[in-house]
Protein backbone atom coordinates (compact mmCIF):
# COMPACT_ATOMS: atom_id res chain seq x y z
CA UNK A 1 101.36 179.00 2.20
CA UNK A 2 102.56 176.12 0.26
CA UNK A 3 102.40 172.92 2.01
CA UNK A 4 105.98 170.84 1.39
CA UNK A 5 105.78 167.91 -0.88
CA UNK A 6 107.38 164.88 0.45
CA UNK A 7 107.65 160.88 -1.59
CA UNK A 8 107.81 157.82 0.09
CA UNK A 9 109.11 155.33 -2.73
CA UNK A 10 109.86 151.80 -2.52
CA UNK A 11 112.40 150.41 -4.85
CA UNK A 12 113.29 146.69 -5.54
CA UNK A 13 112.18 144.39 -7.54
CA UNK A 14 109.57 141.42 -6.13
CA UNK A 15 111.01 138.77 -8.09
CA UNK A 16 114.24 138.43 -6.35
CA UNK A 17 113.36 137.28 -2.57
CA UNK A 18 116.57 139.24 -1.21
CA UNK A 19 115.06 143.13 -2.00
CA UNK A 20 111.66 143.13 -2.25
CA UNK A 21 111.10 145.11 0.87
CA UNK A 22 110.04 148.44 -0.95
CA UNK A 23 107.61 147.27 -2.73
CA UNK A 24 105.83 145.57 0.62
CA UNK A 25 106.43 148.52 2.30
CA UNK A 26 104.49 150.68 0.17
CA UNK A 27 101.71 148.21 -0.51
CA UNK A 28 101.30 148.19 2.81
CA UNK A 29 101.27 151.83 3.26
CA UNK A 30 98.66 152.00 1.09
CA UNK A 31 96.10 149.26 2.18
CA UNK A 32 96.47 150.39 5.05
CA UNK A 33 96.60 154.59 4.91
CA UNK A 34 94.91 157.41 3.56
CA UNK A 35 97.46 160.19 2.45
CA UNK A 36 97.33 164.07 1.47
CA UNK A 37 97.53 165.27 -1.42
CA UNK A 38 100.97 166.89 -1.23
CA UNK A 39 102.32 162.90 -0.26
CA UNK A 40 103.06 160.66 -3.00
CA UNK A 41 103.59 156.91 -2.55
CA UNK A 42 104.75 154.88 -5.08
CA UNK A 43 106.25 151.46 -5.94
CA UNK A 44 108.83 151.84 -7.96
CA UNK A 45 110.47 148.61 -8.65
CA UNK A 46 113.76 149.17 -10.16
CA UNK A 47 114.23 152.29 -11.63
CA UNK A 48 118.19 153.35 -11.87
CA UNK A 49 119.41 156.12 -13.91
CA UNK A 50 115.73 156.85 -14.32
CA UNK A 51 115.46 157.43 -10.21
CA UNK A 52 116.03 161.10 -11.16
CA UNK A 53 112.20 162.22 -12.22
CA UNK A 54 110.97 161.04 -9.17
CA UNK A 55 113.16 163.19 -7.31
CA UNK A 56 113.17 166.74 -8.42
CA UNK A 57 109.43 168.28 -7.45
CA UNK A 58 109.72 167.21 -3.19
CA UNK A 59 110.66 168.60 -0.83
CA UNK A 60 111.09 165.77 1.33
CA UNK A 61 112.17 162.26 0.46
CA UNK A 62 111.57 158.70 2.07
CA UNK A 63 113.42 156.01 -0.09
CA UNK A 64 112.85 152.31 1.28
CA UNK A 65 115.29 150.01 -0.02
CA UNK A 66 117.22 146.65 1.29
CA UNK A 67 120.59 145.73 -0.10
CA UNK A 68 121.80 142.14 0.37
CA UNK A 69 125.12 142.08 2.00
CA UNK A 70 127.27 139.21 2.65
């Protein structure tokens, strides 16, 4: 039986101090974790339209992401 592929990806971009959570998150995952195979964690900074790639082979998504609201 196939095991389910899940992501965990952190978007934002570290330069601007008002969305960098994603990418702490996941550098934090992965100092501090050991994952399976079938679990990808990645950094992706800011991606946009090109989000979609990273999206289409799991089967389960975790997307970390702030958005500054005033």
């Amino acid at each position: 039986m196939k095991r389910p592929r899940t992501s965990v990806l952190g978007l934002g971009n570290v330069l601007m101090q008002d969305d960098a959570l994603g990418p702490h998150v996941i550098e934090n995952l992965l100092a501090g974790y050991v994952f399976p195979s079938e679990v990808t964690v990645q950094d992706l900074g800011t991606p946009g339209l090109d989000l979609h790639p990273y999206l289409t082979d799991c089967d389960a998504l975790i997307l970390v992401d702030t958005v500054r609201a005033k």
